[in-house]
Protein backbone atom coordinates (compact mmCIF):
# COMPACT_ATOMS: atom_id res chain seq x y z
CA UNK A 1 155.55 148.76 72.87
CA UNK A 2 157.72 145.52 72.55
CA UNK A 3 161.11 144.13 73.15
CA UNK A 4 162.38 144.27 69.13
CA UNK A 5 162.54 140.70 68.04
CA UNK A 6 165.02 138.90 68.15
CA UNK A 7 166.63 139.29 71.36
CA UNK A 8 170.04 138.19 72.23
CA UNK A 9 171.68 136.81 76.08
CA UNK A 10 175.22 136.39 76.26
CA UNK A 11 175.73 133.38 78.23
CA UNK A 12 179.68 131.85 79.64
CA UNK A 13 180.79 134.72 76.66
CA UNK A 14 178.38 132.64 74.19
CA UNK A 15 175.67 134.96 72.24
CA UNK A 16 172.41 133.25 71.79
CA UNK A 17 169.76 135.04 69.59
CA UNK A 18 166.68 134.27 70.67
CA UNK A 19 163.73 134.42 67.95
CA UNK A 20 160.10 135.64 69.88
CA UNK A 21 158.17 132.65 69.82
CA UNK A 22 155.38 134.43 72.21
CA UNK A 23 153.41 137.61 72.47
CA UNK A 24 150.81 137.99 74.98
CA UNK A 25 148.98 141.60 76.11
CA UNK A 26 151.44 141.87 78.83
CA UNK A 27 154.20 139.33 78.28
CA UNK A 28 157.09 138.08 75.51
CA UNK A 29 158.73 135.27 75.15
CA UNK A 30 162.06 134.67 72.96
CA UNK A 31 163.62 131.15 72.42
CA UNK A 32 166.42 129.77 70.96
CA UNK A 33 165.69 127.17 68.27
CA UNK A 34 166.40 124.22 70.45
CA UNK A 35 164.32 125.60 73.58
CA UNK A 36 167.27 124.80 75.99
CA UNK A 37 167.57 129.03 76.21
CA UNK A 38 164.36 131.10 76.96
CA UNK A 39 163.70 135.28 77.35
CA UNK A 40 160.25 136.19 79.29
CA UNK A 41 159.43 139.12 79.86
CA UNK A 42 155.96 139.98 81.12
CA UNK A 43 154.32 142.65 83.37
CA UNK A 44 151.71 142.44 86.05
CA UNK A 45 149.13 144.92 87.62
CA UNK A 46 147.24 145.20 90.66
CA UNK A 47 147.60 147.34 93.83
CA UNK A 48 151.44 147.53 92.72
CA UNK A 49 153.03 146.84 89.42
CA UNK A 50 155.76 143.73 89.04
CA UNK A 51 158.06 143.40 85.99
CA UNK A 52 159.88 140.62 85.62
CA UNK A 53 162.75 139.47 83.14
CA UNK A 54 163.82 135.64 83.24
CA UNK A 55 166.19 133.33 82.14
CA UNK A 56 165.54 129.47 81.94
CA UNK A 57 168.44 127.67 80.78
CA UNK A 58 168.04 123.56 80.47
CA UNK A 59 170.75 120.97 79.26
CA UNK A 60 171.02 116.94 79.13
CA UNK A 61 173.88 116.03 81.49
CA UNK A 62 175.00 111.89 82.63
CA UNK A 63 173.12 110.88 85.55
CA UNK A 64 175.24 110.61 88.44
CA UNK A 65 173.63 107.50 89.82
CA UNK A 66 173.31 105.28 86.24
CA UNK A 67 176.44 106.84 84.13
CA UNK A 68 174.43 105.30 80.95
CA UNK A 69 171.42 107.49 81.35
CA UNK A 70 171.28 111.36 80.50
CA UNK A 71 168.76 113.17 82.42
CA UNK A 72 167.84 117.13 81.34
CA UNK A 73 168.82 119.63 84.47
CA UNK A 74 167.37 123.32 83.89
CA UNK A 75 168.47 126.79 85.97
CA UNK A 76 166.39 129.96 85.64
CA UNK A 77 167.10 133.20 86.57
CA UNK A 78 165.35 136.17 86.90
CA UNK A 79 164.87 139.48 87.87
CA UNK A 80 161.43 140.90 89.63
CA UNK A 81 161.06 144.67 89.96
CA UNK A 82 157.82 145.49 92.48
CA UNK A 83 156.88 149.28 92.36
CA UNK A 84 153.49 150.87 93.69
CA UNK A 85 151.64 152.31 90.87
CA UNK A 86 152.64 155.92 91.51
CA UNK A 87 155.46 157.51 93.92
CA UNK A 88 158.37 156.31 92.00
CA UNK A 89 159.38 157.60 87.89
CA UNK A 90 160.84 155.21 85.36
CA UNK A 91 164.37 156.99 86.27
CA UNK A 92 163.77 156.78 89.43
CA UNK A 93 163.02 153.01 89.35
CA UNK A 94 165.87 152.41 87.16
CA UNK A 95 168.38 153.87 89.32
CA UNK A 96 167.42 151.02 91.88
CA UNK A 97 167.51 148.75 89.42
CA UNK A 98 171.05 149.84 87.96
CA UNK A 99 172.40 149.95 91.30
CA UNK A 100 171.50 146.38 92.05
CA UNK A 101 172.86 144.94 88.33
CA UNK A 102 176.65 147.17 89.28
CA UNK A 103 176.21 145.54 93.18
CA UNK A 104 176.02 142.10 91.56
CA UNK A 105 178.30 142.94 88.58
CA UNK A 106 181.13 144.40 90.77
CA UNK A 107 184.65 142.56 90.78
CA UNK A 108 184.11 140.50 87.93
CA UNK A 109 180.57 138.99 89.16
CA UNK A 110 181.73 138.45 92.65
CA UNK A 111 178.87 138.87 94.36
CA UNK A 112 176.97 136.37 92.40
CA UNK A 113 179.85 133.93 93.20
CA UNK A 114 179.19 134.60 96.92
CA UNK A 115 175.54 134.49 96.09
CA UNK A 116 175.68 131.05 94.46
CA UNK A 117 178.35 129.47 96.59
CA UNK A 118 175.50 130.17 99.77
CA UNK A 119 176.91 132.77 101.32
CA UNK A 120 174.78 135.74 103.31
């Protein structure tokens, strides 16, 4: 079965709806018209399973070094869940999951403020 198309990321309390662009036998990928927001979300299998859900953000921004230039910067974010192929259910799996999403979520996103500023 397959993410329902389109999907849609909030990002800085902006939606973007993201149209699938890309459907492979074990992978999607939603875009916004532009390209400068991408959804991918793809699975892997071997001696364990990986599912991953990503991010990749990109944006034209002034060089610092030659103020008349714009260069295009990109972030990507993403989210890898590696599980053996038996031992753990899908509620199981997604209470790990859930608890890791309220961890970073706490306080308003503090966590991923600590994350991003470098801190351990």
């Amino acid at each position: 079965m397959a993410f329902a198309d389109p999907q849609s990321v909030t990002i800085s309390g902006t939606a973007v709806t993201l149209p699938r662009i890309s459907s492979g036998v074990n992978s999607g990928v939603f875009s916004k018209d532009d390209g400068n927001v991408k959804l991918s979300i793809s699975s892997t299998y071997g001696k364990r399973i990986r599912r991953t859900v990503r991010v990749d953000h990109r944006k034209i921004v002034t060089d610092p070094l030659v103020t008349a230039t714009n260069v295009e910067k990109s972030l990507s974010a993403y989210l890898v869940v590696d599980h053996p192929t038996t031992g753990y259910t899908i509620a199981e799996a997604k209470g790990v999951v859930d608890a890791l999403v309220a961890y970073l979520a706490a306080s308003t996103g503090a966590r991923v403020t600590q994350l991003l500023g470098g801190e351990n």
